[in-house]
PDB file of N, CA and C in Angstrom:
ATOM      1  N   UNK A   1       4.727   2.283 -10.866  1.00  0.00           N
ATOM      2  CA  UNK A   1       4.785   1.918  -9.459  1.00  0.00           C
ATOM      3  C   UNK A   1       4.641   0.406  -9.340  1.00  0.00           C
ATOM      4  N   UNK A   2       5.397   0.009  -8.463  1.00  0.00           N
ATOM      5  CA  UNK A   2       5.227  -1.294  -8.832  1.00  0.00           C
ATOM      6  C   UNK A   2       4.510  -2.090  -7.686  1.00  0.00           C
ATOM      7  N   UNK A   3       3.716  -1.421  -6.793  1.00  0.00           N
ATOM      8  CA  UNK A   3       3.083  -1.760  -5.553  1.00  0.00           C
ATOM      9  C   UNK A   3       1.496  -1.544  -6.243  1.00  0.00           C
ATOM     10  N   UNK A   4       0.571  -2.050  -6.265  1.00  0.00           N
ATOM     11  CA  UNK A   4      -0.477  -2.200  -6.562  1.00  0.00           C
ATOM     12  C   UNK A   4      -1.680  -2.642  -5.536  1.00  0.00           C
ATOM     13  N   UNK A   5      -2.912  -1.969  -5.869  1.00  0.00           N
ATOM     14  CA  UNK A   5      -3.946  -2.320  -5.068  1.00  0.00           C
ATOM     15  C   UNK A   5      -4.373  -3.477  -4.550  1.00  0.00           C
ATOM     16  N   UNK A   6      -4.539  -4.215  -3.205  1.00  0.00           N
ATOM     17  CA  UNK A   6      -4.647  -5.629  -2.701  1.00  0.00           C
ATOM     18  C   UNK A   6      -3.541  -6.289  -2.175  1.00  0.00           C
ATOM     19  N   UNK A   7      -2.388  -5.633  -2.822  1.00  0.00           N
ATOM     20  CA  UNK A   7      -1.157  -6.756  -2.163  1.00  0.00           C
ATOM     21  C   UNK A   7      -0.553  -6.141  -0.296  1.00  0.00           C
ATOM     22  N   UNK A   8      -0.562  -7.245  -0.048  1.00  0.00           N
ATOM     23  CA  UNK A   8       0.174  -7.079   1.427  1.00  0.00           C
ATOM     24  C   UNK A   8       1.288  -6.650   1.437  1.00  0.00           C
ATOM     25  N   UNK A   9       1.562  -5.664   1.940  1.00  0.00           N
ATOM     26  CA  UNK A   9       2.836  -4.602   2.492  1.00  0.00           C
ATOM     27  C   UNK A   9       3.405  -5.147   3.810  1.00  0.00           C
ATOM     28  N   UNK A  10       5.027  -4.437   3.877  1.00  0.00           N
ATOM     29  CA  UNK A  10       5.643  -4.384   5.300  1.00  0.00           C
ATOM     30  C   UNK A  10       5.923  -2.932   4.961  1.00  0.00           C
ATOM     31  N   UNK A  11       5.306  -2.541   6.297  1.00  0.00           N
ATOM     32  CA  UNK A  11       6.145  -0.999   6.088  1.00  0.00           C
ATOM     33  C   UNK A  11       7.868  -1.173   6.880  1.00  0.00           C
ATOM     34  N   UNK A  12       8.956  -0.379   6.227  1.00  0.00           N
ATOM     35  CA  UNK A  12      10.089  -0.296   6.490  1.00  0.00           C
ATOM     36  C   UNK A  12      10.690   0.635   6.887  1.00  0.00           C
ATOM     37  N   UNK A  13       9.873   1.678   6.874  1.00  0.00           N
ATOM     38  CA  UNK A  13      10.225   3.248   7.643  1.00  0.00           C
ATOM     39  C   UNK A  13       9.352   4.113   8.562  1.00  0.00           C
ATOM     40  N   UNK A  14      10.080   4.704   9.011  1.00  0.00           N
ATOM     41  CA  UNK A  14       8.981   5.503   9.741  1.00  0.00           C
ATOM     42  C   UNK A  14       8.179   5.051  11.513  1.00  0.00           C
ATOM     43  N   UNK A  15       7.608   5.499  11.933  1.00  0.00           N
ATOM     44  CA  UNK A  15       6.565   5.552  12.576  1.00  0.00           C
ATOM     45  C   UNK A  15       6.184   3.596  12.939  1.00  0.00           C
ATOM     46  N   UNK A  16       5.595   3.030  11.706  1.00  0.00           N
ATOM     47  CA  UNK A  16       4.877   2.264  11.830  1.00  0.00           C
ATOM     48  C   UNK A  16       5.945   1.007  11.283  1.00  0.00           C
ATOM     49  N   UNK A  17       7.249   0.895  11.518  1.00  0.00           N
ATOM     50  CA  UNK A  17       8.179   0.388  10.918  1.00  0.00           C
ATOM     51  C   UNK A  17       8.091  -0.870  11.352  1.00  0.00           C
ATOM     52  N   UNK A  18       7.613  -1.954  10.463  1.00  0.00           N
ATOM     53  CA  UNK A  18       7.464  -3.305  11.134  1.00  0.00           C
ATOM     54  C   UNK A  18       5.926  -4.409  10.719  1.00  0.00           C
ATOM     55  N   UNK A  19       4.949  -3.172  10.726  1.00  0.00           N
ATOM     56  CA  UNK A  19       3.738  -3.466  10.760  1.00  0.00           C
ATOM     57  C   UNK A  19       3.036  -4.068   9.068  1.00  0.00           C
ATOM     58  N   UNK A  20       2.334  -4.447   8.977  1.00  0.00           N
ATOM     59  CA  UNK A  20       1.530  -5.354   8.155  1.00  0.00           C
ATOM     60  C   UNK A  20       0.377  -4.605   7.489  1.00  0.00           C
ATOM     61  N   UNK A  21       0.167  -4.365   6.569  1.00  0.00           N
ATOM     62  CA  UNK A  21      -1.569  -4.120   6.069  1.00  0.00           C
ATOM     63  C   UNK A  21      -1.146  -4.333   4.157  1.00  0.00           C
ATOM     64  N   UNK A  22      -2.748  -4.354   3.973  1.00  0.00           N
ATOM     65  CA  UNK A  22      -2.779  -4.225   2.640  1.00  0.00           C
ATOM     66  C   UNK A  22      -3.328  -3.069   2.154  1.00  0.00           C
ATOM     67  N   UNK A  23      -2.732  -3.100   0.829  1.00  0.00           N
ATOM     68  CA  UNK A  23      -2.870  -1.453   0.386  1.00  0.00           C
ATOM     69  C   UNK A  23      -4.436  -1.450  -0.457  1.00  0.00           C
ATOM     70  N   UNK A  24      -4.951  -0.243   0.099  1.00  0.00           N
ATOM     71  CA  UNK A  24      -6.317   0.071  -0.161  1.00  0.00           C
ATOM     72  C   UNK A  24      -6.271   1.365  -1.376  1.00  0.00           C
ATOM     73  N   UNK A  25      -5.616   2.079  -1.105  1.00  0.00           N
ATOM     74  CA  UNK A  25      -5.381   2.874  -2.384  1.00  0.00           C
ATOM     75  C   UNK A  25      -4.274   3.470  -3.282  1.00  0.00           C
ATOM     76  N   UNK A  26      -3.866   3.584  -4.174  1.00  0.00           N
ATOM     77  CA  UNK A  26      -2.543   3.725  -4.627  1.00  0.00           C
ATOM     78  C   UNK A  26      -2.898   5.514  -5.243  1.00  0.00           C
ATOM     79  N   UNK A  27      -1.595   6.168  -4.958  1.00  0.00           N
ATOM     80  CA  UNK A  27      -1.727   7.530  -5.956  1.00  0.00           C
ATOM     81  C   UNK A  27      -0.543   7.706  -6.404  1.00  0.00           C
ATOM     82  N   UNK A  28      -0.850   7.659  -7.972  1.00  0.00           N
ATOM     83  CA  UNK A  28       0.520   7.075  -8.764  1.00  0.00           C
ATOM     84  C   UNK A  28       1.333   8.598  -8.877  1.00  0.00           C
ATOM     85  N   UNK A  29       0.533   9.856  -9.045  1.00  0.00           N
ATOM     86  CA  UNK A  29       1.187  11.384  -9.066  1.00  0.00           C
ATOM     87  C   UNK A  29       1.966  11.549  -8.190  1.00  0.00           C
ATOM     88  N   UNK A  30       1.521  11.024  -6.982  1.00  0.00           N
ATOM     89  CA  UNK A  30       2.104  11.419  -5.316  1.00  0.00           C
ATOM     90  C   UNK A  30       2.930  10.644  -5.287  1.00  0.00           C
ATOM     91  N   UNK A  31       3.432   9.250  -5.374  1.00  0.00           N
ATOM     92  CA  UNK A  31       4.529   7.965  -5.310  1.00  0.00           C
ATOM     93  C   UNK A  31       3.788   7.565  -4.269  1.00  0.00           C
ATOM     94  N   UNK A  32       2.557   7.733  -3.930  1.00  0.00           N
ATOM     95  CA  UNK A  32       2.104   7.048  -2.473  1.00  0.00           C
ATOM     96  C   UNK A  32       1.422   6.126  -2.071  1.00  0.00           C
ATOM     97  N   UNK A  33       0.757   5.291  -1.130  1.00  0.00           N
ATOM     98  CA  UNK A  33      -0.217   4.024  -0.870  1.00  0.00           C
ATOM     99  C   UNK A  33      -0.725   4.375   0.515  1.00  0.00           C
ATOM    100  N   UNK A  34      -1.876   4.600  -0.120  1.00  0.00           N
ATOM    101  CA  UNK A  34      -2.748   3.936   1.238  1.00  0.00           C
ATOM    102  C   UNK A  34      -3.005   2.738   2.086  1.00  0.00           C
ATOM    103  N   UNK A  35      -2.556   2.114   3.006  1.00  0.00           N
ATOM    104  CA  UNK A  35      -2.481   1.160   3.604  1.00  0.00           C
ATOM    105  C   UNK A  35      -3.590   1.045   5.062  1.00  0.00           C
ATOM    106  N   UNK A  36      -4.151  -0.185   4.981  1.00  0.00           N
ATOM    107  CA  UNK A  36      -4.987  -0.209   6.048  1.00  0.00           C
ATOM    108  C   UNK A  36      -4.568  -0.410   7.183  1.00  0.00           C
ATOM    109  N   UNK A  37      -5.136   0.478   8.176  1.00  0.00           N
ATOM    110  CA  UNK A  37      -4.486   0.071   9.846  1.00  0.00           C
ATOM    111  C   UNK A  37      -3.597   1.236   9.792  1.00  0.00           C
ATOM    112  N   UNK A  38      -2.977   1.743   9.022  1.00  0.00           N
ATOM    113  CA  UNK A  38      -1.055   2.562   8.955  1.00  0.00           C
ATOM    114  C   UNK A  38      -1.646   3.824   8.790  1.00  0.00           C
ATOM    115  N   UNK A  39      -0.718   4.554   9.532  1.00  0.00           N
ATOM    116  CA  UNK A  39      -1.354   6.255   9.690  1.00  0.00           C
ATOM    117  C   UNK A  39      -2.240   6.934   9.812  1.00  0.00           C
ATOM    118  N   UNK A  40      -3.210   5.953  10.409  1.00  0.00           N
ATOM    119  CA  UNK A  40      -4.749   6.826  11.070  1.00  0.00           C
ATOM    120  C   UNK A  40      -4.481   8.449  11.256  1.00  0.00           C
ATOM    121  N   UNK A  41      -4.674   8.963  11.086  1.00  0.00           N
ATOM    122  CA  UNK A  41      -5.522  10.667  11.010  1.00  0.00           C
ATOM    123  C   UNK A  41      -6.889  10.654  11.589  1.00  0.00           C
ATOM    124  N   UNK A  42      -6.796  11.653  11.952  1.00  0.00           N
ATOM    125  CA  UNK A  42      -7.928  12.413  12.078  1.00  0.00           C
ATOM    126  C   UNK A  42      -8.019  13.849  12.029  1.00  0.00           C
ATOM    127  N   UNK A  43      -9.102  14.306  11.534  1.00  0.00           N
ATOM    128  CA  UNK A  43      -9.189  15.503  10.862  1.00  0.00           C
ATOM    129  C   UNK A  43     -11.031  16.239  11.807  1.00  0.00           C
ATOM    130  N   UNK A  44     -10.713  16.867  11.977  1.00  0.00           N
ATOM    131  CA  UNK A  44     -12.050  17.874  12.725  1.00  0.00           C
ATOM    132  C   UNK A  44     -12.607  18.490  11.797  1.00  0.00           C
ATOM    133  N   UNK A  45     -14.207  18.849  11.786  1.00  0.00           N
ATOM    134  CA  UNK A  45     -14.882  19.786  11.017  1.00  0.00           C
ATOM    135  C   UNK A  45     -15.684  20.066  12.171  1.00  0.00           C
ATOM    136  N   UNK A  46     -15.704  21.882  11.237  1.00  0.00           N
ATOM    137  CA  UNK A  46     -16.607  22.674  12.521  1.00  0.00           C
ATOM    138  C   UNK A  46     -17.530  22.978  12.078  1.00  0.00           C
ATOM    139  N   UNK A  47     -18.892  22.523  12.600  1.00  0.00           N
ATOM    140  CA  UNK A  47     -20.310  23.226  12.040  1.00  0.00           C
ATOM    141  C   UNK A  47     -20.534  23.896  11.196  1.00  0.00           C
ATOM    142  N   UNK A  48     -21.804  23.459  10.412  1.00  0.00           N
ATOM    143  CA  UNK A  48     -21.361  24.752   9.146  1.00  0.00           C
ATOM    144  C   UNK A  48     -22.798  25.501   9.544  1.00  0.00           C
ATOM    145  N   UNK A  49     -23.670  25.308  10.444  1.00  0.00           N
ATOM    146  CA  UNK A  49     -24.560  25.684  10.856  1.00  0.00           C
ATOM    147  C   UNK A  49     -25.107  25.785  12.335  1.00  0.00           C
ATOM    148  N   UNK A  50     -25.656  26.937  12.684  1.00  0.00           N
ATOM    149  CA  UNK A  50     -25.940  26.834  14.351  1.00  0.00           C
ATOM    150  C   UNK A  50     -26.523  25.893  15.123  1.00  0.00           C
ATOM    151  N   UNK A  51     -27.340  25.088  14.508  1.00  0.00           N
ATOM    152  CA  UNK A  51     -27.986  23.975  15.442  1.00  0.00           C
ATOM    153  C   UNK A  51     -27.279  22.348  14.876  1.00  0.00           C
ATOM    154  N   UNK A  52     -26.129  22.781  14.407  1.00  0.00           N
ATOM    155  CA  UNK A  52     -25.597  21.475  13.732  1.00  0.00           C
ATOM    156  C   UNK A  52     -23.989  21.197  14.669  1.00  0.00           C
ATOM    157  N   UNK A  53     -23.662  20.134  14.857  1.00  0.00           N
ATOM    158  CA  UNK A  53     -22.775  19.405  15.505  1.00  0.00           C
ATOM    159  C   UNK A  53     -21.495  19.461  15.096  1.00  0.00           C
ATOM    160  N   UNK A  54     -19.968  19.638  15.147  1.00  0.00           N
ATOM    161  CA  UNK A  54     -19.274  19.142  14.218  1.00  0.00           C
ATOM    162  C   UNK A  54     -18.893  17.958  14.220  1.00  0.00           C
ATOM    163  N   UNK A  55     -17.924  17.436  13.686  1.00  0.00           N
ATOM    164  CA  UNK A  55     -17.842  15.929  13.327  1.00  0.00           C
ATOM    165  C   UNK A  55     -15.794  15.613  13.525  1.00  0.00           C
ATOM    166  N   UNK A  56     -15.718  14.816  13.506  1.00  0.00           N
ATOM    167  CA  UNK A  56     -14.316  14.042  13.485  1.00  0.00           C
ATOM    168  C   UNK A  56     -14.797  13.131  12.486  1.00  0.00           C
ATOM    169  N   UNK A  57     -13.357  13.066  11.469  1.00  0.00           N
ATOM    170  CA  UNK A  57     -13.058  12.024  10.889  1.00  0.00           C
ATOM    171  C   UNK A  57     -12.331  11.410  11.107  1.00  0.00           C
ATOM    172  N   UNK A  58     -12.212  10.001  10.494  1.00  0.00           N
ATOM    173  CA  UNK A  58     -10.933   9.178  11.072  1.00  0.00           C
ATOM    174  C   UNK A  58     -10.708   8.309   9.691  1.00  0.00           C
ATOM    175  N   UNK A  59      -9.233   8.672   8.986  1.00  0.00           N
ATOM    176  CA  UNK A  59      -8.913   7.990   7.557  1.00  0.00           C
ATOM    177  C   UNK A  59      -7.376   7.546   8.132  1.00  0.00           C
ATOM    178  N   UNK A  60      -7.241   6.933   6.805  1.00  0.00           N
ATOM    179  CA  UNK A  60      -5.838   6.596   6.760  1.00  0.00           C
ATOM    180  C   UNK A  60      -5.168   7.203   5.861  1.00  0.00           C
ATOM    181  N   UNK A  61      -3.979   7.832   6.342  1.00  0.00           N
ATOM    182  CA  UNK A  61      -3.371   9.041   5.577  1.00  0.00           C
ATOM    183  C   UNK A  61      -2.220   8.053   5.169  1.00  0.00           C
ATOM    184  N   UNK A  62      -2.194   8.644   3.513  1.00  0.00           N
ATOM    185  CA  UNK A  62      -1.036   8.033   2.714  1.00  0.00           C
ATOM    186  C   UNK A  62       0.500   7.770   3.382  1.00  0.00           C
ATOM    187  N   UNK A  63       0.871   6.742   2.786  1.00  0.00           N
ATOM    188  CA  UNK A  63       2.437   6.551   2.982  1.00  0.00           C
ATOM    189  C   UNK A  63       3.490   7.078   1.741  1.00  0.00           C
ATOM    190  N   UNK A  64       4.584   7.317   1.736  1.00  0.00           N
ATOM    191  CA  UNK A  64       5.446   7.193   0.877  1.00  0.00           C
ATOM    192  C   UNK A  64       5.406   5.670   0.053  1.00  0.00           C
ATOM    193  N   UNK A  65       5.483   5.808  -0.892  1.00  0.00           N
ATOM    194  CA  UNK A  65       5.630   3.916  -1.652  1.00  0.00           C
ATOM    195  C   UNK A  65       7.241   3.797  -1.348  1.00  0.00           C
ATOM    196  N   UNK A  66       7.905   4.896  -0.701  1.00  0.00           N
ATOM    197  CA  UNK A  66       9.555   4.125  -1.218  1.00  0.00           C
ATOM    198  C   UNK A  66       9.318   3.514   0.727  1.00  0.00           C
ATOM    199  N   UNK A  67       8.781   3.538   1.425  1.00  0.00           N
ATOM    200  CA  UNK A  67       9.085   2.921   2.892  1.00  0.00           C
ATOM    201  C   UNK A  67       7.626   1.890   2.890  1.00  0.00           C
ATOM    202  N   UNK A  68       7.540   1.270   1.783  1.00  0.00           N
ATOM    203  CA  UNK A  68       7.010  -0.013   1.699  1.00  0.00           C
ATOM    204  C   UNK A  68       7.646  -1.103   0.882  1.00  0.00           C
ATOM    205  N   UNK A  69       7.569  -2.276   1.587  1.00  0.00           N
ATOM    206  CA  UNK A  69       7.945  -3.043   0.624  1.00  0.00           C
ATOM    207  C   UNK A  69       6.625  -4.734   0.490  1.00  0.00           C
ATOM    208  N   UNK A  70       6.357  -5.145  -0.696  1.00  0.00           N
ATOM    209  CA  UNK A  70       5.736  -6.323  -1.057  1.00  0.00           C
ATOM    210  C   UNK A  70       6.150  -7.357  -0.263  1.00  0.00           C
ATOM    211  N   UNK A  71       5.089  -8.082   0.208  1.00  0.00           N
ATOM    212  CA  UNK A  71       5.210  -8.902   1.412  1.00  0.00           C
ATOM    213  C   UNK A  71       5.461 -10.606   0.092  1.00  0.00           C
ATOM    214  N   UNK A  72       6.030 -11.144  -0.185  1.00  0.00           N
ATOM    215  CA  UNK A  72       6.099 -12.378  -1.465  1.00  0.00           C
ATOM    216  C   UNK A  72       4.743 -13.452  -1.059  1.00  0.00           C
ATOM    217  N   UNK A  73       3.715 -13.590  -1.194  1.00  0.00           N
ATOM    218  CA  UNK A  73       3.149 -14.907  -0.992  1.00  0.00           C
ATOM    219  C   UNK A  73       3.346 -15.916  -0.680  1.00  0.00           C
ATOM    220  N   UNK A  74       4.332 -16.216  -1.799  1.00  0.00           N
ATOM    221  CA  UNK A  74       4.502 -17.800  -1.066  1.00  0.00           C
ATOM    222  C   UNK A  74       5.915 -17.762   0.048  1.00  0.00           C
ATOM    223  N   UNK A  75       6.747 -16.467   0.465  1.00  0.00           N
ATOM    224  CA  UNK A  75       7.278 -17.145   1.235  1.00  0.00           C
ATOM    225  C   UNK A  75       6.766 -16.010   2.526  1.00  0.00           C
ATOM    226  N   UNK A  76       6.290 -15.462   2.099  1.00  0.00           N
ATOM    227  CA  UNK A  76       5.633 -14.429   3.791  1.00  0.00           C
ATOM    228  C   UNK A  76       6.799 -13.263   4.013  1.00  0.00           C
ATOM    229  N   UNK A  77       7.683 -13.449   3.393  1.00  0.00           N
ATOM    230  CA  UNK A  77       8.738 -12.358   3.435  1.00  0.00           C
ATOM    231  C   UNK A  77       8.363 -11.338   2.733  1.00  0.00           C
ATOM    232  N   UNK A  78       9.387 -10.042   3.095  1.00  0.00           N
ATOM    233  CA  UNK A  78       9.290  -8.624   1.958  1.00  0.00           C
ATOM    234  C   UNK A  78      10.279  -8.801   1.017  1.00  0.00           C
ATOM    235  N   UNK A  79       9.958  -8.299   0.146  1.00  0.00           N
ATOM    236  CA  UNK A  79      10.700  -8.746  -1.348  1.00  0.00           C
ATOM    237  C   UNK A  79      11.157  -7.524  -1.951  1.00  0.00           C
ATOM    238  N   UNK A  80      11.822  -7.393  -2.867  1.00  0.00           N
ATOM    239  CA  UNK A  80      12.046  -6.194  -3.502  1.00  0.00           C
ATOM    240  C   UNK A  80      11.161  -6.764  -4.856  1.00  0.00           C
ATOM    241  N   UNK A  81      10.635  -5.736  -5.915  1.00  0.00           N
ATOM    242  CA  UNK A  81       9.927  -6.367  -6.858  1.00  0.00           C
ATOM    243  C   UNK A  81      10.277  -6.266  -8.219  1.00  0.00           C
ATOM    244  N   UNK A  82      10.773  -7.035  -9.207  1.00  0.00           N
ATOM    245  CA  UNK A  82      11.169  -6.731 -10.810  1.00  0.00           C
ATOM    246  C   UNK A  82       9.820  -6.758 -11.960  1.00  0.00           C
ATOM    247  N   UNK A  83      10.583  -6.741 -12.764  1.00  0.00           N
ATOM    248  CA  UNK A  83       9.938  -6.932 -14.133  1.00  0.00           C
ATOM    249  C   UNK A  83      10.238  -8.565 -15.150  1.00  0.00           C
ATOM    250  N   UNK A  84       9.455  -8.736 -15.895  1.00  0.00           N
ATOM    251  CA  UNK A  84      10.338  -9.966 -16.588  1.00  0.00           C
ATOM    252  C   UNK A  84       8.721 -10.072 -17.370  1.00  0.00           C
ATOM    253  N   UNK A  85       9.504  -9.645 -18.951  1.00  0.00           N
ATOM    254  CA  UNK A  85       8.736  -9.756 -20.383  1.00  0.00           C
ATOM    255  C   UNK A  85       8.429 -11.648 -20.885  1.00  0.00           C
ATOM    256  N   UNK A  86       7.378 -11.930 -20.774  1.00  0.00           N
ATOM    257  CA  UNK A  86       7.503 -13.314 -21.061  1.00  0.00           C
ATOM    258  C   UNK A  86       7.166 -13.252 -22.546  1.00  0.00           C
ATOM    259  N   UNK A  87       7.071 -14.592 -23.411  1.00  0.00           N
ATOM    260  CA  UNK A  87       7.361 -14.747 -24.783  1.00  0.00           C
ATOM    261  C   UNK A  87       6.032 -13.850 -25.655  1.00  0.00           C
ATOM    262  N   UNK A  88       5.070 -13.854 -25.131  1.00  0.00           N
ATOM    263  CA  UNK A  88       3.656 -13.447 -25.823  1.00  0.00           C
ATOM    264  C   UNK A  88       3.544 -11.799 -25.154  1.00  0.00           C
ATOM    265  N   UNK A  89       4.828 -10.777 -25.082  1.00  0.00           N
ATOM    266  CA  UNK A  89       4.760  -9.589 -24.859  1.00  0.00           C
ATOM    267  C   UNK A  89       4.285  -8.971 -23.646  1.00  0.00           C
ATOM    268  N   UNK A  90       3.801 -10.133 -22.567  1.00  0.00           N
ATOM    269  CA  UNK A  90       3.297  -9.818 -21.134  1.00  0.00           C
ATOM    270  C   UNK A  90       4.001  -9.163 -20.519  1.00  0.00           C
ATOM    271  N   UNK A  91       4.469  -8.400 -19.870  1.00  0.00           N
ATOM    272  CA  UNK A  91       4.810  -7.933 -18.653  1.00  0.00           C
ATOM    273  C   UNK A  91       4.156  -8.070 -17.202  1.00  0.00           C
ATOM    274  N   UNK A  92       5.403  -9.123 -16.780  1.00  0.00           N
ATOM    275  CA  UNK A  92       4.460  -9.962 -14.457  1.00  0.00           C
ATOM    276  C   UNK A  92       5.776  -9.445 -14.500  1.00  0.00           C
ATOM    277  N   UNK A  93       5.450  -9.084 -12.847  1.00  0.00           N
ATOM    278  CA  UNK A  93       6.077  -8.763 -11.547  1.00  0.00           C
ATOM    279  C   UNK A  93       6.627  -9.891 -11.450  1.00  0.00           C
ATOM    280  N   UNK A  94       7.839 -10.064 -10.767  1.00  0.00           N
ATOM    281  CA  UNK A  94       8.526 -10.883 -10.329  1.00  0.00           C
ATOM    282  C   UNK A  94       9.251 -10.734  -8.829  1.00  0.00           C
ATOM    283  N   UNK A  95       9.658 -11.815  -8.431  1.00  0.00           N
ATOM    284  CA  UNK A  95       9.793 -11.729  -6.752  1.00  0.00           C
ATOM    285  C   UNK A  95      11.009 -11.711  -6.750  1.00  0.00           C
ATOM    286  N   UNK A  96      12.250 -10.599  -6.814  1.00  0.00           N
ATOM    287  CA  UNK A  96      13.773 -10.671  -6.580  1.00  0.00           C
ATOM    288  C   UNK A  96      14.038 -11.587  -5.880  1.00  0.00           C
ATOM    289  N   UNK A  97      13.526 -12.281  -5.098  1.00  0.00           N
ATOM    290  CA  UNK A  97      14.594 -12.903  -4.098  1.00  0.00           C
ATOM    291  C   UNK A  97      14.339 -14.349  -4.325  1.00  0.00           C
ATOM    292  N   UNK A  98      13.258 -14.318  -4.676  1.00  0.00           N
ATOM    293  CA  UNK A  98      13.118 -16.057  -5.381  1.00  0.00           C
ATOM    294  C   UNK A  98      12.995 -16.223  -6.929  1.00  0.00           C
ATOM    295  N   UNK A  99      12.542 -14.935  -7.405  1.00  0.00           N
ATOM    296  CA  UNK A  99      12.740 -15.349  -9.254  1.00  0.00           C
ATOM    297  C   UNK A  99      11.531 -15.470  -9.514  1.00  0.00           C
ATOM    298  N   UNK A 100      10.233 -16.025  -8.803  1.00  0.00           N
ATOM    299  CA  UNK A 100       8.897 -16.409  -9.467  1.00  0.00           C
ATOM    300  C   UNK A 100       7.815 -15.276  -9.453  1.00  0.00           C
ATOM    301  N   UNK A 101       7.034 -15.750 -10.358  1.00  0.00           N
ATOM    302  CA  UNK A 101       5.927 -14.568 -10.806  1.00  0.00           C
ATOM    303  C   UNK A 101       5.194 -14.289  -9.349  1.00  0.00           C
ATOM    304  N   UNK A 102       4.748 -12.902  -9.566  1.00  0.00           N
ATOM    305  CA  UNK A 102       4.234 -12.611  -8.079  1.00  0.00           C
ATOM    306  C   UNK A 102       2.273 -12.539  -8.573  1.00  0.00           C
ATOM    307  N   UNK A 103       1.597 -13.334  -8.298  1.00  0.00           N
ATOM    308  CA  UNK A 103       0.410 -13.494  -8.987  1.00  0.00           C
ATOM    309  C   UNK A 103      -0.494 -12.423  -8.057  1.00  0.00           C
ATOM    310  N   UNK A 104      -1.604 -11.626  -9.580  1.00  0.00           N
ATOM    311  CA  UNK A 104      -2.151 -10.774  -8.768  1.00  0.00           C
ATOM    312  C   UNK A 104      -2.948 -11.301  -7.602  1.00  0.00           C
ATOM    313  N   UNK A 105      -3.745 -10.639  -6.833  1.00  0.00           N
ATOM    314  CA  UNK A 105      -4.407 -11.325  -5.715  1.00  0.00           C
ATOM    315  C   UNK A 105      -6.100 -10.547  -6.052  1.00  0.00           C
ATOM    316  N   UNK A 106      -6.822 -11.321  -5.525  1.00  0.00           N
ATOM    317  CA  UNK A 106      -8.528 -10.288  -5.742  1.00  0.00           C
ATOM    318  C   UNK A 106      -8.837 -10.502  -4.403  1.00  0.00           C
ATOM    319  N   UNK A 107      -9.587  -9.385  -4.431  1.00  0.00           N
ATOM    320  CA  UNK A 107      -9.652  -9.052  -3.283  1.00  0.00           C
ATOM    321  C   UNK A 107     -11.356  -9.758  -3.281  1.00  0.00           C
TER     322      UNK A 107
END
């Protein structure tokens, strides 16, 4: 997958088509990303006991990874993202549309 934890997304499909967040969790089985702000859910639980309350949750429900795309750093645009083996066997991400390494980010 070539979308990874921390980097800033544009989502490109769907619902939220347009919008901005960074991805908080990746699930590489599913092809999917969790993104912050994008697809709030909420989910109800009902008491599991008589003098007890139930509860609402409120998460952010996964996206597809194919209706995201990498937002490039240095130019603020969405990028499509490659590969490129440098001399000492590394494998970096690279930014299709400008050619340069896409450096990880820490959060």
């Amino acid at each position: 997958m070539k979308i990874r934890k921390g980097d800033n997304v544009k989502i490109i499909a769907g619902k939220y088509r347009g919008k901005i967040g960074k991805v908080i969790q990746i699930l590489p089985e599913e092809n999917k990303v969790v993104v912050d702000g994008i697809n709030k859910t909420i989910k109800h639980m009902r008491s599991q006991r008589n003098n007890e309350k139930g509860q609402r949750f409120e998460f952010f429900a996964p996206v597809d990874s194919s209706n995201v795309q990498l937002i490039d750093p240095k130019t603020n645009k969405p990028t499509r993202v490659g590969y490129k083996v440098l001399d000492n066997k590394q494998k970096v991400r690279v930014s299709r549309t400008t050619g340069e390494e896409i450096q990880e980010q820490t959060a």
